[in-house]
Protein backbone atom coordinates (compact mmCIF):
# COMPACT_ATOMS: atom_id res chain seq x y z
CA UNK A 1 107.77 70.40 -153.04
CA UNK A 2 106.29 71.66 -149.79
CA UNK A 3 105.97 67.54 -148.75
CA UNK A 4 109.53 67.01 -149.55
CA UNK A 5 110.86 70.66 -147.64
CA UNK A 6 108.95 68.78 -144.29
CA UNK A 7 110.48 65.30 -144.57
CA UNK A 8 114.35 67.54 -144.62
CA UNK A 9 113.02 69.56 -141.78
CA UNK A 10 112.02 66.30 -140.07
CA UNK A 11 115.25 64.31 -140.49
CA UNK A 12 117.04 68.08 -139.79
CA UNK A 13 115.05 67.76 -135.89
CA UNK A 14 115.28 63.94 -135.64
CA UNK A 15 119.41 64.27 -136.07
CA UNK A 16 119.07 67.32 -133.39
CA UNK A 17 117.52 64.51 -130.62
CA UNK A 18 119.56 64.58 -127.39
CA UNK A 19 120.14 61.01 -125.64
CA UNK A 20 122.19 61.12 -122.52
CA UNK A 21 124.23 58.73 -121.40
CA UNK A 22 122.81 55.73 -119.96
CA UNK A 23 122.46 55.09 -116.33
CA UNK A 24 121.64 52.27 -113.72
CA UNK A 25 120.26 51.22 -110.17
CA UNK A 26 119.48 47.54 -109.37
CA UNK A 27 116.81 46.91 -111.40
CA UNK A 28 116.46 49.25 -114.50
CA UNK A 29 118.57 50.66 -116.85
CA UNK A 30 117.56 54.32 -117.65
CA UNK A 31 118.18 57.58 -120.11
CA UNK A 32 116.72 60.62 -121.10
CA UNK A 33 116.25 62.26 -124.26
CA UNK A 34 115.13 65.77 -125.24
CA UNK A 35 113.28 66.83 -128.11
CA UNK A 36 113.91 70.00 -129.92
CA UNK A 37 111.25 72.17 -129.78
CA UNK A 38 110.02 72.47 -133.53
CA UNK A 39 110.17 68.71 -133.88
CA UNK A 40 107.45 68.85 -131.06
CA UNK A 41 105.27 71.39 -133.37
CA UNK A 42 104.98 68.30 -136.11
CA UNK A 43 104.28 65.39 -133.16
CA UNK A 44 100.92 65.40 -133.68
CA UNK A 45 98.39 66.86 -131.36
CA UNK A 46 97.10 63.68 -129.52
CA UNK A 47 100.10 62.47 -128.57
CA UNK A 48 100.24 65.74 -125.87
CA UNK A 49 98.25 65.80 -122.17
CA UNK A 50 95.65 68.80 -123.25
CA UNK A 51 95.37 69.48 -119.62
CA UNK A 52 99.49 69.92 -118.95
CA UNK A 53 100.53 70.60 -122.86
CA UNK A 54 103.12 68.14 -122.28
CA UNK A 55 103.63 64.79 -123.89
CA UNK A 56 101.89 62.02 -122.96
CA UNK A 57 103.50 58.33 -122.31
CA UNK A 58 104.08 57.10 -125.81
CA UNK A 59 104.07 53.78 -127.05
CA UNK A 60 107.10 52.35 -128.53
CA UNK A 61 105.53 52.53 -131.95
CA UNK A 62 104.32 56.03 -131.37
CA UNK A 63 108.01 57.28 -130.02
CA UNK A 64 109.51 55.67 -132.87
CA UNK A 65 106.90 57.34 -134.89
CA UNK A 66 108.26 60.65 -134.39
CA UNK A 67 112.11 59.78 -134.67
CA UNK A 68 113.52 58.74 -131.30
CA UNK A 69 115.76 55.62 -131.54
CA UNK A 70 116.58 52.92 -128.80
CA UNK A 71 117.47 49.32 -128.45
CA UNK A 72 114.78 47.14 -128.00
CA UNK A 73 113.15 46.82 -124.75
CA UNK A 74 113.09 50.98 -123.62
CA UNK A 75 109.98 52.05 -122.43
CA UNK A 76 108.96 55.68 -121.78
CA UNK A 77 108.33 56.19 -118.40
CA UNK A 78 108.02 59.78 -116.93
CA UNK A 79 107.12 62.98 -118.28
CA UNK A 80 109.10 65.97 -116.51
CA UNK A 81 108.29 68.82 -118.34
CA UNK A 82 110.58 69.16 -121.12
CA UNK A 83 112.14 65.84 -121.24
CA UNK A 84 111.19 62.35 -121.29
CA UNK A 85 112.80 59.16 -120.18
CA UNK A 86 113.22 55.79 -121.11
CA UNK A 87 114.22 52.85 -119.19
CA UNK A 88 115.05 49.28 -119.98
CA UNK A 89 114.77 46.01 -118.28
């Protein structure tokens, strides 16, 4: 029961993702996307910067791991704070 309540919380966060619009310069196109804060509290712990408490750069699988969706070819790039970005060549 208690497995099954996560995976509804899980999809519950996942659908709560923001992705903004996409956005250009000559090279790279770009967009940011924000995480709610409890899907952050099941990412698990090594995917964070212990020194910052931020995320670290994921890997495609391991941002696709935890629910965030893009085309193919997005990397993650930068790590403000409380958002991170992806960009695509």
């Amino acid at each position: 029961m208690a497995e099954r309540q996560l995976a509804n919380k899980l999809e519950e966060y996942i659908e709560k993702i923001h992705y903004s619009d996409r956005y250009s310069d000559d090279l790279y196109e770009y967009r940011h996307v924000i995480l709610p804060k409890p899907l952050l509290k099941l990412v698990p712990k090594d995917y964070f910067d212990e020194k910052v408490g931020t995320l670290r750069l994921l890997s495609e699988a391991e941002w696709r791991g935890i629910g965030i969706t893009q085309s193919l070819g997005w990397e993650h790039y930068e790590l403000p704070s409380r958002m991170s970005y992806f960009s695509a060549v």
